[in-house]
Protein backbone atom coordinates (compact mmCIF):
# COMPACT_ATOMS: atom_id res chain seq x y z
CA UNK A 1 22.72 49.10 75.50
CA UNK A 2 21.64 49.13 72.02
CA UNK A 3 18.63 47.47 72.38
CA UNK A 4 17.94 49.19 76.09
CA UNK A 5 19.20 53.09 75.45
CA UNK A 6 18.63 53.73 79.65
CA UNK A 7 20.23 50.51 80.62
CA UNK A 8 22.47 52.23 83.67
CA UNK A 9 24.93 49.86 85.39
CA UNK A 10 22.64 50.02 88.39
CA UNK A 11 19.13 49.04 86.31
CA UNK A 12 22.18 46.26 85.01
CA UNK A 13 23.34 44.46 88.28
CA UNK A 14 19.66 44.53 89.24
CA UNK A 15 18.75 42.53 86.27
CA UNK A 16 21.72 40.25 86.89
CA UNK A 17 20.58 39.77 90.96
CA UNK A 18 16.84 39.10 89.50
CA UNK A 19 18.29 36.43 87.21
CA UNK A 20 20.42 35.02 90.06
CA UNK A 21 17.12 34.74 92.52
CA UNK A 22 14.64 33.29 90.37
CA UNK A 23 16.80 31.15 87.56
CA UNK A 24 19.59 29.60 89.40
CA UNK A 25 17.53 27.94 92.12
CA UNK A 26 15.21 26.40 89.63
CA UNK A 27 18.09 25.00 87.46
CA UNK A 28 19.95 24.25 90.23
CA UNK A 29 17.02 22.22 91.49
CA UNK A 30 16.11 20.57 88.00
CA UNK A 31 19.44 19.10 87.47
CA UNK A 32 20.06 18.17 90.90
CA UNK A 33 17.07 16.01 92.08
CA UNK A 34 16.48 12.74 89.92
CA UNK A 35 12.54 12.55 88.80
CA UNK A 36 12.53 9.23 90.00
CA UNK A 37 13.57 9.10 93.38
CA UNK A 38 11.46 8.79 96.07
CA UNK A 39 13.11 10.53 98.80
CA UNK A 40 14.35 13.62 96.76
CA UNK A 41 13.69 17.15 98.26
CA UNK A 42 14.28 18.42 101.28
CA UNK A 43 14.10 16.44 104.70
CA UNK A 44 12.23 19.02 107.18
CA UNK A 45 10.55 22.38 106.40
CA UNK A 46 11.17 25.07 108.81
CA UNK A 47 7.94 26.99 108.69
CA UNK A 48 8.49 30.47 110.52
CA UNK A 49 5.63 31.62 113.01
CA UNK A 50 5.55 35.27 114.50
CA UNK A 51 3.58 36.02 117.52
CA UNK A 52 -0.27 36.45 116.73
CA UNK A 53 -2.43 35.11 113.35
CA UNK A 54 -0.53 33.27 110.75
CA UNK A 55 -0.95 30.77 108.12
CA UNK A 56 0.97 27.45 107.51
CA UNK A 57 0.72 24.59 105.30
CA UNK A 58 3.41 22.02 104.45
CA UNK A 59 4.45 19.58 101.92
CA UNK A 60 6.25 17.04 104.00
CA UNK A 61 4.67 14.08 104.84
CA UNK A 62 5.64 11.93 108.17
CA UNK A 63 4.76 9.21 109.67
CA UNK A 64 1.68 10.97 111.93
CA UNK A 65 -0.09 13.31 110.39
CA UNK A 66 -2.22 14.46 113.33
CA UNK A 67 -2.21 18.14 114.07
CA UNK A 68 -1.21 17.15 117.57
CA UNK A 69 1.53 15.32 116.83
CA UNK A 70 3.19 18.20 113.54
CA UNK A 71 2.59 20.69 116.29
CA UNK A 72 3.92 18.92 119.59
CA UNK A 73 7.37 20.45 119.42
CA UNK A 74 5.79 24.14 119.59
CA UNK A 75 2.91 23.48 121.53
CA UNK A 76 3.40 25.40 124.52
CA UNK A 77 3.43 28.58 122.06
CA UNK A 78 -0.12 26.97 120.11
CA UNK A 79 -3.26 28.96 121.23
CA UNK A 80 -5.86 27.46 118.75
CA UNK A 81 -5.47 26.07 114.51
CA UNK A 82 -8.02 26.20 112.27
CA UNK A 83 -8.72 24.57 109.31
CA UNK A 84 -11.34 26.56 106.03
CA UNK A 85 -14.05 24.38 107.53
CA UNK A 86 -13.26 26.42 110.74
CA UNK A 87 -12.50 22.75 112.59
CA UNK A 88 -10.01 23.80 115.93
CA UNK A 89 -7.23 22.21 117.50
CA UNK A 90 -7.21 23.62 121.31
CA UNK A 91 -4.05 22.36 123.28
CA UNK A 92 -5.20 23.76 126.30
CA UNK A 93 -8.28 21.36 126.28
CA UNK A 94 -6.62 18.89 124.83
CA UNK A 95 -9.24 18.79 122.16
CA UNK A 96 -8.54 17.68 118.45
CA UNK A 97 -11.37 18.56 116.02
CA UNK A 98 -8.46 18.83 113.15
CA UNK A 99 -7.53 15.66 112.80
CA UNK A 100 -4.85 15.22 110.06
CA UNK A 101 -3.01 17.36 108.63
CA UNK A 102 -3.72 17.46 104.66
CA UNK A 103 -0.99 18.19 102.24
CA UNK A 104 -2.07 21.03 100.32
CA UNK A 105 -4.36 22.57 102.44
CA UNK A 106 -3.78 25.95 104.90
CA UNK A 107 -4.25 26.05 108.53
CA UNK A 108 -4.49 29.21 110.36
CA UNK A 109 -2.39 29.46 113.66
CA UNK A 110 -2.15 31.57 116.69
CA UNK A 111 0.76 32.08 118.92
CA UNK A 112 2.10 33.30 122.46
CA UNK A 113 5.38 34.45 120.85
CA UNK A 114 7.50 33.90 117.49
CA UNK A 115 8.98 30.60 117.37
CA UNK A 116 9.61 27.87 114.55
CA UNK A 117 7.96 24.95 113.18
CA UNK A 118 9.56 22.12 111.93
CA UNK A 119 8.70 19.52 110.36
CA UNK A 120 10.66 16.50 108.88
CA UNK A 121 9.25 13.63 107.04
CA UNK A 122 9.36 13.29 102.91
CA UNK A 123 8.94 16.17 100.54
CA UNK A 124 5.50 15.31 98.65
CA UNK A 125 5.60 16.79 95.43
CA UNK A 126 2.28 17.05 94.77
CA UNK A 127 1.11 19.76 92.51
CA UNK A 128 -2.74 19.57 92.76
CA UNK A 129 -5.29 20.81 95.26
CA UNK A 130 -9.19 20.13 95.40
CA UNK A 131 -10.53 23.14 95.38
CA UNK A 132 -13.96 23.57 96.89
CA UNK A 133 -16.75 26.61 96.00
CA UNK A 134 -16.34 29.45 97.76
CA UNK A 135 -13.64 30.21 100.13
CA UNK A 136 -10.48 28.07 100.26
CA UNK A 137 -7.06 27.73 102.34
CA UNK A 138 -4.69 26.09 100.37
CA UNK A 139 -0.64 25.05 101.01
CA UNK A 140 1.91 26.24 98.65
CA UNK A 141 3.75 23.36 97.88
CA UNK A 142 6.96 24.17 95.78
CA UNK A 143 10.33 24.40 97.17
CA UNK A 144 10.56 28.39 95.79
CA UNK A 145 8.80 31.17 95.81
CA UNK A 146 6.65 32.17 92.41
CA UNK A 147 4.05 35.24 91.48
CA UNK A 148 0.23 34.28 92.80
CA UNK A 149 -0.33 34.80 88.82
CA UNK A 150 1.84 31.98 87.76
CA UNK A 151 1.36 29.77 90.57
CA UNK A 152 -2.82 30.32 90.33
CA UNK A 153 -2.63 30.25 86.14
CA UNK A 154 -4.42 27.19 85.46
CA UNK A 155 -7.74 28.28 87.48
CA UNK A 156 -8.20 31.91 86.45
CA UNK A 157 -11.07 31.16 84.91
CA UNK A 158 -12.76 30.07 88.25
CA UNK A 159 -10.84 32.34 90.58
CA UNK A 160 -12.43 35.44 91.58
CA UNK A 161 -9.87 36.62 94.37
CA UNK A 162 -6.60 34.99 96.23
CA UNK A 163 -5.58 36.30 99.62
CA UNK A 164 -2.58 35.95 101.73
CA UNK A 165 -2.44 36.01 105.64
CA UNK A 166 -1.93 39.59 105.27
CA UNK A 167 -5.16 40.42 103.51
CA UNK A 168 -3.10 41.54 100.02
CA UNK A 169 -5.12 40.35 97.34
CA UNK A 170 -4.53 39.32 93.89
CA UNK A 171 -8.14 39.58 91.91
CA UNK A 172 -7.48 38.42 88.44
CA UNK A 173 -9.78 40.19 86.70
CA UNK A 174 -7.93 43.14 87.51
């Protein structure tokens, strides 16, 4: 209180809650998982998909990378993925212009209804993506959420504006 004269007990248990969310998974997660092992992380993502336009990307690597194959589970519910080069996948016509999935890179999805993709294989903990000029979709490849700001901090000097599948933006500059 000395320090923070308006600290109330509910501005308090906030604080502690905040510290809880962001601090204990990260500690938790750099004292559990050994550097050095190969097959630490998790075993599948579970990547939820509403009805409509989203975005996906995954860090998981199996042993098929072909859009057809990550997506064969859900793919009665797959209307078309894209790739930022605008390359499809069309189930319907059975046609593949995709190819692999890349680690690191976004794909944008459209569905018949909600429904959930997952995906085992071996958490890649890769943490860089080429970047092209202009326009991007890129993965987000940690295990927990993080501000666009921290996660985007060592291009700002190259990055004009990041987007989510929502449209919210985050321009640096500003």
């Amino acid at each position: 209180l000395l320090s923070t004269p308006d600290m109330s007990e509910s501005k308090g248990l906030a604080f502690c809650d905040m510290l809880d969310e962001f601090f204990t998974p990260r500690i938790n997660a750099a004292l559990s998982i050994e550097q050095d092992d190969e097959n630490s992380g998790p075993t599948v993502q579970n990547i939820e998909l509403p009805e409509s336009w989203s975005m996906f990307s995954t860090y998981m690597e199996t042993s098929d990378m072909n859009m057809e194959s990550i997506l064969s589970e859900i793919i009665g519910d797959v209307i078309i993925t894209k790739n930022a080069m605008g390359d499809a996948y069309l189930p319907e016509w059975q046609f593949n212009g995709i190819g692999n999935v890349e680690i690191g890179q976004g794909y944008q999805i459209k569905m018949t209804s909600p429904t959930t993709l997952s995906i085992a294989g071996i958490y890649t903990s890769q943490n860089s993506i080429d970047l092209t000029e202009g326009w991007n979709m890129i993965g987000y490849l940690d295990l927990y959420e993080d501000s666009a700001q921290f996660v985007l901090s060592g291009i700002l000097d190259n990055l004009i504006i990041a987007k989510n599948f929502l449209g919210n933006a985050y321009l640096p500059e500003w």
